[in-house]
N, C-alpha and C. Protein backbone atom coordinates (compact mmCIF):
# COMPACT_ATOMS: atom_id res chain seq x y z
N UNK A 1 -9.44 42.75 21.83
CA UNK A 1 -8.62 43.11 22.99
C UNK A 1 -9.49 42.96 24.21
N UNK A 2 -9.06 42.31 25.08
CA UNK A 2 -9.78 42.20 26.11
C UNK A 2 -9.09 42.54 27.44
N UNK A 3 -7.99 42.21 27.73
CA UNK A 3 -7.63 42.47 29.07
C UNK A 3 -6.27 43.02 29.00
N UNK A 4 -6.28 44.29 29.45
CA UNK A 4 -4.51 45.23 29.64
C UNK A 4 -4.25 45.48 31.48
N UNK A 5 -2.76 45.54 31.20
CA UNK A 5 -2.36 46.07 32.64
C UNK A 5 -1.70 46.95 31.99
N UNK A 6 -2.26 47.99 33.21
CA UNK A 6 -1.79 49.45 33.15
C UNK A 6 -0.42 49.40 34.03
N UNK A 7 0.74 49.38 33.64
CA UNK A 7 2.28 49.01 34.12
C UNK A 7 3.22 50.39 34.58
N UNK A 8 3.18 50.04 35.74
CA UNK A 8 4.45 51.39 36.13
C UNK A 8 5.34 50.31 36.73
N UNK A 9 6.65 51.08 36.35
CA UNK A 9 8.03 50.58 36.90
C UNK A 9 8.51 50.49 37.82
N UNK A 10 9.18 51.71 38.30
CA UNK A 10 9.56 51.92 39.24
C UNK A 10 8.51 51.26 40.50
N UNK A 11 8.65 50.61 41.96
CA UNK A 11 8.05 50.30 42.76
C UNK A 11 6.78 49.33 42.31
N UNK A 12 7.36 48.70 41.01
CA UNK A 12 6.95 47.34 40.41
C UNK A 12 7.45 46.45 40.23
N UNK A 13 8.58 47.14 38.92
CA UNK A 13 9.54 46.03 38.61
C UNK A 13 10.63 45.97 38.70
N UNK A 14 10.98 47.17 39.92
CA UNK A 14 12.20 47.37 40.83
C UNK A 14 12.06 47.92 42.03
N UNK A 15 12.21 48.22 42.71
CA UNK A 15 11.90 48.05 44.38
C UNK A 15 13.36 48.95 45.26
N UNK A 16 13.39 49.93 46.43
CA UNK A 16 13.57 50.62 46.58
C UNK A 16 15.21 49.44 47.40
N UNK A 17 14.87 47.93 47.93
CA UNK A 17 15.44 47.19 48.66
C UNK A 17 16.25 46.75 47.42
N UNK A 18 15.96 46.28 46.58
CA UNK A 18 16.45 45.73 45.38
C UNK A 18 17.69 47.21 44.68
N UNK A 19 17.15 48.20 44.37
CA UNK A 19 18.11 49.52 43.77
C UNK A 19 19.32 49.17 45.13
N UNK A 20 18.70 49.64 46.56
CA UNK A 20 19.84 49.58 47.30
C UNK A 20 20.93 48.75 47.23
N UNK A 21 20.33 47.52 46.87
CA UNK A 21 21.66 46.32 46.66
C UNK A 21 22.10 46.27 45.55
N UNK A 22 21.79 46.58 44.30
CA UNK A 22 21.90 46.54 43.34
C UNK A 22 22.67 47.58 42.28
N UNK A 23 22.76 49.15 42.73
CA UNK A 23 22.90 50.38 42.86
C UNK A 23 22.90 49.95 40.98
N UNK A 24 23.22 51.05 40.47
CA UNK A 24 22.98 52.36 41.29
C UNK A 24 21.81 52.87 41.70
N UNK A 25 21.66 53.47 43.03
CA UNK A 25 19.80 54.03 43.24
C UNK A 25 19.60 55.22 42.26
N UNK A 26 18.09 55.29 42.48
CA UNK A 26 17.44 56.28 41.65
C UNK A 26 16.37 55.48 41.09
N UNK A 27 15.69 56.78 40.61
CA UNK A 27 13.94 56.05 40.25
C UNK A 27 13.88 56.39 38.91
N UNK A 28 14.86 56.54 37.96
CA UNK A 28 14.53 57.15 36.37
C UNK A 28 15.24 55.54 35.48
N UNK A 29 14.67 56.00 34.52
CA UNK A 29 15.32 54.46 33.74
C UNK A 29 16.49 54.53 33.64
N UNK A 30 16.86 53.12 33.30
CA UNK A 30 18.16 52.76 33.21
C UNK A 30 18.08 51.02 32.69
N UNK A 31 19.13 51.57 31.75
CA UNK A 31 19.59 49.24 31.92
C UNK A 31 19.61 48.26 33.06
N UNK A 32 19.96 49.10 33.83
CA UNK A 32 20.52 48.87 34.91
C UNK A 32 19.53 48.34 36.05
N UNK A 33 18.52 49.59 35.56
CA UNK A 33 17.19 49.51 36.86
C UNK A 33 16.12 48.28 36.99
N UNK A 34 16.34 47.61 36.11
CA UNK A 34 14.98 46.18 36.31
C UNK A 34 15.41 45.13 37.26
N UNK A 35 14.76 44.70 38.37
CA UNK A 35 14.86 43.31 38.70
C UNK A 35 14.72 42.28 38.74
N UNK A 36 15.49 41.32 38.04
CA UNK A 36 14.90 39.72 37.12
C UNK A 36 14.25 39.30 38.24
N UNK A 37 13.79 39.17 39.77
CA UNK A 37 13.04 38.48 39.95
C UNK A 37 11.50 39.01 40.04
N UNK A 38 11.48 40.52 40.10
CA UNK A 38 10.04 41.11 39.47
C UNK A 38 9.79 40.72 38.16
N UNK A 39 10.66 40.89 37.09
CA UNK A 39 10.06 40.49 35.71
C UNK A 39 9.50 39.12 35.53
N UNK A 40 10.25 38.02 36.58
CA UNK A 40 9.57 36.40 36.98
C UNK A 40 8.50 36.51 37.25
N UNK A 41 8.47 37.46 37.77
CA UNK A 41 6.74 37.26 38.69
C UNK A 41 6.07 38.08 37.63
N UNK A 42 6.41 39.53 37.33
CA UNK A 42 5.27 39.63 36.24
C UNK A 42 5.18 39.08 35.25
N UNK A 43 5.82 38.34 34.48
CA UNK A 43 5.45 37.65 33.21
C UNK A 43 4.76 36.01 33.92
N UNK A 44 4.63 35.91 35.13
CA UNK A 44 3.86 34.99 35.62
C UNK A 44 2.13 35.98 35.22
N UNK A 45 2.26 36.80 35.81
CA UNK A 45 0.78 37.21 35.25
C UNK A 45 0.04 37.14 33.52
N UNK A 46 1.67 37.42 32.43
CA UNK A 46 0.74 37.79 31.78
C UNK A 46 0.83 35.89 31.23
N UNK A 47 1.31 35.10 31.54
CA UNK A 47 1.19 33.57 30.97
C UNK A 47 0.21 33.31 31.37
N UNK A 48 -0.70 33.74 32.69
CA UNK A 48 -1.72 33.30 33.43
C UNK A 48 -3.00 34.00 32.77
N UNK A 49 -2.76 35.25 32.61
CA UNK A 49 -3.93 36.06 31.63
C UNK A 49 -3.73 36.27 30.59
N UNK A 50 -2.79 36.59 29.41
CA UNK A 50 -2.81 36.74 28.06
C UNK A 50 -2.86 38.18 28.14
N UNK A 51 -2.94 38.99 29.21
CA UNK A 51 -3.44 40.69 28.71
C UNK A 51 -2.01 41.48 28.45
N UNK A 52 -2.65 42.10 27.61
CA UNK A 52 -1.94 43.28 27.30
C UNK A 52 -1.50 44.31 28.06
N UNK A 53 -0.04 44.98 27.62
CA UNK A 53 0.68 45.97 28.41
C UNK A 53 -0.09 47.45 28.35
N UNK A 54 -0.01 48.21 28.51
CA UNK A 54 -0.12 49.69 28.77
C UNK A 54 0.80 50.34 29.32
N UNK A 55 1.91 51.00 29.39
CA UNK A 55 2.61 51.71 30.55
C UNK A 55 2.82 52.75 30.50
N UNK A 56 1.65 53.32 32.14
CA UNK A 56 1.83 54.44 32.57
C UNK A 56 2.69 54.62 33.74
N UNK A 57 4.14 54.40 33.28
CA UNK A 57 5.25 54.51 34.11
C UNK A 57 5.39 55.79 34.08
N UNK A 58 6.49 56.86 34.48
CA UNK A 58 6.79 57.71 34.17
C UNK A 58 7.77 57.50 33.37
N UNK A 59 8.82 56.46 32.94
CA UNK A 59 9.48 56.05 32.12
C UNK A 59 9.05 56.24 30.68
N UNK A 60 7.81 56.07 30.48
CA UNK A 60 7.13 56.35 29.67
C UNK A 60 7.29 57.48 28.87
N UNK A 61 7.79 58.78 29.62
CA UNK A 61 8.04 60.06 28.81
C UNK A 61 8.70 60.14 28.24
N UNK A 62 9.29 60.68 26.96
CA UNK A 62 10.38 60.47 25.91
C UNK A 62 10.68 59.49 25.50
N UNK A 63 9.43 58.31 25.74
CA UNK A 63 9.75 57.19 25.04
C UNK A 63 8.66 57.16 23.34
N UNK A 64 9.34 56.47 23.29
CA UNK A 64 7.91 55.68 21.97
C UNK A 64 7.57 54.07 22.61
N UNK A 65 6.42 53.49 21.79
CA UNK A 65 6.22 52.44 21.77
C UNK A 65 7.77 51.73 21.67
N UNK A 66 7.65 51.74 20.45
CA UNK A 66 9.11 50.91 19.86
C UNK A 66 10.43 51.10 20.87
N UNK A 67 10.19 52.26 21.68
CA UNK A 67 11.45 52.02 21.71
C UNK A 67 11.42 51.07 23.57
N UNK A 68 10.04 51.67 24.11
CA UNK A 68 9.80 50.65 25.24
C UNK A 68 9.83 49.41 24.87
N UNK A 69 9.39 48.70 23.73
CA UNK A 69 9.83 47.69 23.50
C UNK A 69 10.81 47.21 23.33
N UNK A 70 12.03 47.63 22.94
CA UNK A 70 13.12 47.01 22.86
C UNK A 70 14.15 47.30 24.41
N UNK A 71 13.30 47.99 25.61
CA UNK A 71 13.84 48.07 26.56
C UNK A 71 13.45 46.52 27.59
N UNK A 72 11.71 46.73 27.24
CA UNK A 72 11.08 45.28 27.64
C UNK A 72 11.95 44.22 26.71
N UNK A 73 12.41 44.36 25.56
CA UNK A 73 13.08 42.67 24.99
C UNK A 73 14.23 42.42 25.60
N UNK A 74 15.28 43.59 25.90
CA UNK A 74 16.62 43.83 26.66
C UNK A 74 16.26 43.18 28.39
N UNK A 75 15.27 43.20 28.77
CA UNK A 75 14.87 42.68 30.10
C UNK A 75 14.06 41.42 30.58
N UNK A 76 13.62 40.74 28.98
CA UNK A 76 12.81 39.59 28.55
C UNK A 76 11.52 39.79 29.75
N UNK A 77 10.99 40.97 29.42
CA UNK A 77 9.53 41.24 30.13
C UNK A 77 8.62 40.75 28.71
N UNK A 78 7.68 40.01 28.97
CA UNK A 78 7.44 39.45 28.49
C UNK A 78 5.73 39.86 28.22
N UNK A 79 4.98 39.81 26.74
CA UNK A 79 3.23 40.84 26.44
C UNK A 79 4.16 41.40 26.05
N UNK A 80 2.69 41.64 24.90
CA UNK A 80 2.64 42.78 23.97
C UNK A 80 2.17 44.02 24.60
N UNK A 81 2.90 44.97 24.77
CA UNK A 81 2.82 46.58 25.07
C UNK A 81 2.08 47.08 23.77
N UNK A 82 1.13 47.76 23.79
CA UNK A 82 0.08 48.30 23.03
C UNK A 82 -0.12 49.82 23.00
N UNK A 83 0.33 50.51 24.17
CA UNK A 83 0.42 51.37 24.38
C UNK A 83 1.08 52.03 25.33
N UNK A 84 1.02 53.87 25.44
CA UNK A 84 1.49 54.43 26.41
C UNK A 84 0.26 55.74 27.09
N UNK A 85 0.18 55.84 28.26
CA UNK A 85 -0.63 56.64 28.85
C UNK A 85 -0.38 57.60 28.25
N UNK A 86 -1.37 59.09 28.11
CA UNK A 86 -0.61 60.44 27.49
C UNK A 86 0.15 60.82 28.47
N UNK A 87 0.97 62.22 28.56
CA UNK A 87 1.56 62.65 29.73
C UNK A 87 0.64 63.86 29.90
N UNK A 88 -0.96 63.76 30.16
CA UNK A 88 -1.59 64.80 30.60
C UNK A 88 -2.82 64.21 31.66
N UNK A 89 -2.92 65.41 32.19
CA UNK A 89 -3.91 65.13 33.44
C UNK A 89 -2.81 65.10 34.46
N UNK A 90 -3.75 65.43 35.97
CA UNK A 90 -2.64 65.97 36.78
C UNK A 90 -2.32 64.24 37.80
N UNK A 91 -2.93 63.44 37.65
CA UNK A 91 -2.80 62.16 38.42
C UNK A 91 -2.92 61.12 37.32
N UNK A 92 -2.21 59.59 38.16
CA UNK A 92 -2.41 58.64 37.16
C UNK A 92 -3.51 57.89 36.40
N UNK A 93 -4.17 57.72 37.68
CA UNK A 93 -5.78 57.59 37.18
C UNK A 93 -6.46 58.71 35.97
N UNK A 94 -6.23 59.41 36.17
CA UNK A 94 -6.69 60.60 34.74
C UNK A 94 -5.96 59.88 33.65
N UNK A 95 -4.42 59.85 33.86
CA UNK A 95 -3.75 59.77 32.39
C UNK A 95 -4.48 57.89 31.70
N UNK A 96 -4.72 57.26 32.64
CA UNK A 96 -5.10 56.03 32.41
C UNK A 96 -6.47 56.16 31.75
N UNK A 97 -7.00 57.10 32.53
CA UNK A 97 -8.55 57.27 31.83
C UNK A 97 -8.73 57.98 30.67
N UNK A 98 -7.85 58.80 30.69
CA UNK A 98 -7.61 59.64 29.28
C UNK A 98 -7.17 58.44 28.12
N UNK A 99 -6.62 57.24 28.14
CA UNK A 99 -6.12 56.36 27.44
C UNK A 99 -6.97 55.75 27.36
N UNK A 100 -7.95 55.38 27.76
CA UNK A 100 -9.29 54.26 27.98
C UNK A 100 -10.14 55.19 27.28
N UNK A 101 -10.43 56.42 27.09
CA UNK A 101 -11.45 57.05 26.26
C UNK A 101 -11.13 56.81 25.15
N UNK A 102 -9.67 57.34 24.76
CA UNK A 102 -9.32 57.07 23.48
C UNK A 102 -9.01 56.42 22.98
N UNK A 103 -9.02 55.04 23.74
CA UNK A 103 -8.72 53.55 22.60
C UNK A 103 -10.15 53.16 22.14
N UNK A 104 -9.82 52.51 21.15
CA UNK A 104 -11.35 52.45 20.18
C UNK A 104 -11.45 50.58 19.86
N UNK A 105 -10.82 50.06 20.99
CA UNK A 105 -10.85 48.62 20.98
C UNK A 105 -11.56 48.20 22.27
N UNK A 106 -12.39 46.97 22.11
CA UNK A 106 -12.71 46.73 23.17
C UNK A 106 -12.21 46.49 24.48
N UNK A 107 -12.07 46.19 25.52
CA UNK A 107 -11.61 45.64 26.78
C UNK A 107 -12.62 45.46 28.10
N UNK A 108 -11.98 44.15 28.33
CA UNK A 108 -13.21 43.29 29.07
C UNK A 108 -12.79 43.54 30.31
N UNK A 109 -11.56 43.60 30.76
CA UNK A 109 -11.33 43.75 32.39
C UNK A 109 -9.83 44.57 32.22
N UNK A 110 -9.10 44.93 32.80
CA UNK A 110 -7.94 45.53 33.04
C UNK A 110 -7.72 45.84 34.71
N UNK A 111 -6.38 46.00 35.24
CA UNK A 111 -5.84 46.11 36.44
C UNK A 111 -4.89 47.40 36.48
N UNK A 112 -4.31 47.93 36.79
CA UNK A 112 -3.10 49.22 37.43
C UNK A 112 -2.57 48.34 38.31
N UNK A 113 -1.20 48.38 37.83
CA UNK A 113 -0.17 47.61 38.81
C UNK A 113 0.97 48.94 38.72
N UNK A 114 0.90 49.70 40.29
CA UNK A 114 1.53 50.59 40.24
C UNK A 114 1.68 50.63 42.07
N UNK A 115 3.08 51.43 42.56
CA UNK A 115 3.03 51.38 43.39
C UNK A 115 2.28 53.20 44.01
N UNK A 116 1.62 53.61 43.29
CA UNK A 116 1.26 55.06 44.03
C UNK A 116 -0.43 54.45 43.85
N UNK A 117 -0.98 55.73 45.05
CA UNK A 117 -2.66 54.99 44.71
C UNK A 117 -3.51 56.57 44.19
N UNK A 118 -2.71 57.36 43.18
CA UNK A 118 -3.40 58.62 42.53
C UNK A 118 -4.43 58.03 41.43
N UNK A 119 -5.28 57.28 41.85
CA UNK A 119 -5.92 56.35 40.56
C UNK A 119 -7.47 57.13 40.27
N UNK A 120 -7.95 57.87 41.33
CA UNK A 120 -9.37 58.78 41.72
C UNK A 120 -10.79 57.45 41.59
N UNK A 121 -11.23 57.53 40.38
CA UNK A 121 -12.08 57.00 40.23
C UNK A 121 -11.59 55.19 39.57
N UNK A 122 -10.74 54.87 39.55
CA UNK A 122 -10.24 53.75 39.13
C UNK A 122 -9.31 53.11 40.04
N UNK A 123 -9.44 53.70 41.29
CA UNK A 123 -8.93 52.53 42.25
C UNK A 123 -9.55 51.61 42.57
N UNK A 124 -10.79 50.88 42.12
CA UNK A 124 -10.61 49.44 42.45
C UNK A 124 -9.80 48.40 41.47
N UNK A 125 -9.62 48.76 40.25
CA UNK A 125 -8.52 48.26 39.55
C UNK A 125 -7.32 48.08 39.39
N UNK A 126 -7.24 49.03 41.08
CA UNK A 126 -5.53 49.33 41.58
C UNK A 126 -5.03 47.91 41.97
N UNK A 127 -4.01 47.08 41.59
CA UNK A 127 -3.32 46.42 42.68
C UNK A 127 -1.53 47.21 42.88
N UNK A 128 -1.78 47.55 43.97
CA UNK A 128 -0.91 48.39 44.97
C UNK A 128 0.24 47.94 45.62
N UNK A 129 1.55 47.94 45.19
CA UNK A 129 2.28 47.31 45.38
C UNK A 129 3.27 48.61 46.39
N UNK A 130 4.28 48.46 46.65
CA UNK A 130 5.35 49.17 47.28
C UNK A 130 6.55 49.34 46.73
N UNK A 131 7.04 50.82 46.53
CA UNK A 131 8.47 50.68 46.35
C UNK A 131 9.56 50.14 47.00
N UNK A 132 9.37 49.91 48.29
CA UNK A 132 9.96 49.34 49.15
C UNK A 132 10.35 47.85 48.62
N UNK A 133 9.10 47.42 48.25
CA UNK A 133 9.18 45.92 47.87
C UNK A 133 8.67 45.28 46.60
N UNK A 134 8.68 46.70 46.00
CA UNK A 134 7.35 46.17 44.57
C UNK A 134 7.21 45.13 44.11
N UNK A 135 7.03 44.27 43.21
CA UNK A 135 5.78 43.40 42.67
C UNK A 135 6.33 41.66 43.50
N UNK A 136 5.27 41.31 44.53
CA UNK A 136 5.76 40.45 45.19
C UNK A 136 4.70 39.22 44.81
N UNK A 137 4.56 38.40 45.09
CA UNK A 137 3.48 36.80 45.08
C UNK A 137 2.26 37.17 45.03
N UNK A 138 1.84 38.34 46.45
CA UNK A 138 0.73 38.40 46.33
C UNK A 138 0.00 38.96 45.29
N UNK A 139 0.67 39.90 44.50
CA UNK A 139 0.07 40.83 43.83
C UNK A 139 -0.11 39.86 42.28
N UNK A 140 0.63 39.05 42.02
CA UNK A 140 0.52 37.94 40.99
C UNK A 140 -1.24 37.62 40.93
N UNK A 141 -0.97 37.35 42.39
CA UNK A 141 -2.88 36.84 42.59
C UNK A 141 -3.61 37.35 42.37
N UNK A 142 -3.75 38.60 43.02
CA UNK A 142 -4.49 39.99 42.66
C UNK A 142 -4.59 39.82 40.88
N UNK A 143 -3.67 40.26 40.84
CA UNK A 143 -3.80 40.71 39.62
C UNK A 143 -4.29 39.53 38.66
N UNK A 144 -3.98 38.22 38.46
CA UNK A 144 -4.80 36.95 38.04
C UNK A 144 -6.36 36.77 38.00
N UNK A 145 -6.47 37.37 39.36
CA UNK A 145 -7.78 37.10 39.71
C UNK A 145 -8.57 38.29 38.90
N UNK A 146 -8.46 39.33 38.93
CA UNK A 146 -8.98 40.54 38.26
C UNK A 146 -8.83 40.25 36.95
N UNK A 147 -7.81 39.95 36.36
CA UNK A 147 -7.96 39.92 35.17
C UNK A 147 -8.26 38.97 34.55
N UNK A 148 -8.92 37.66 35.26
CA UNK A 148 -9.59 36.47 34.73
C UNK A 148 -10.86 36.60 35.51
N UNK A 149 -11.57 37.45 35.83
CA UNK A 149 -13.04 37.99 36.41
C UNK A 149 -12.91 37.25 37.31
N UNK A 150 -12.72 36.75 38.41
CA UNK A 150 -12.50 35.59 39.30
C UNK A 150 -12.52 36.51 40.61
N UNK A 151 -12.36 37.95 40.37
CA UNK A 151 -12.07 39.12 41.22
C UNK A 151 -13.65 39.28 41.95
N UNK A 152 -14.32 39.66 43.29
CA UNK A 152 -15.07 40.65 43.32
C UNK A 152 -15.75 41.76 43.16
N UNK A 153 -14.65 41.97 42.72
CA UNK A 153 -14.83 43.72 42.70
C UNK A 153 -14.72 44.16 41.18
């Protein structure tokens, strides 16, 4: 295992402009809630890197693996999801780091593609998107670049 994105939804792979036109609004899952042209652009990342999912959405809660997966196949988001953040620690960066202690596989680089920046000690792996507008061109790059070491930082 070498390279995961740490995946939140909301103000990723739906956007606050997108719910408005799209309704119904709200920030909790739904069938309803994905936008095919965010899932274009993120499965542009993972064809470009090969890495693996993680999602520390809040969607995440009361889910299982399995069953996020068959929400990602219903939306043709595309990577293997490997995991889910715990729901402990009081910010995202904790719950991410709490998940990184306890996986017992390697990993060579990883990114957070989320639109909040509660990351503490793992914000340079943030790419920071907006609910307003979540996951747009640029962040494709970002996130390419980081997760094919091509990054600075």
């Amino acid at each position: 295992m070498s390279k995961i994105i740490f995946l939140d939804i909301d103000g990723v792979l739906n956007c606050g402009s997108w719910l408005y036109a799209n309704g119904p609004f709200g920030t909790t899952k739904g069938d309803d809630k994905i936008d095919p042209a965010a899932v274009k652009r993120f499965n542009q990342i993972i064809e470009q890197t090969n890495a693996k999912i993680v999602v520390s959405s809040v969607w995440r809660i009361g889910e299982t693996l399995e069953s996020m997966k068959v929400i990602f196949d219903k939306h043709n988001i595309k990577g293997e999801i490997i995991g889910l953040t715990p729901n402990k620690g009081r910010y995202r960066g904790d719950q991410i780091q709490y998940w990184l202690d306890d996986f017992d596989g390697k990993i060579d680089l990883f990114v957070i593609l989320d639109d909040d920046s509660d990351m503490g000690d793992l914000s340079n792996k943030l790419v920071k998107t907006s609910f307003q507008t979540g996951l747009l061109d640029e962040h494709i790059v970002l996130c390419v670049e980081k997760l094919n070491g091509n990054s600075k930082d």
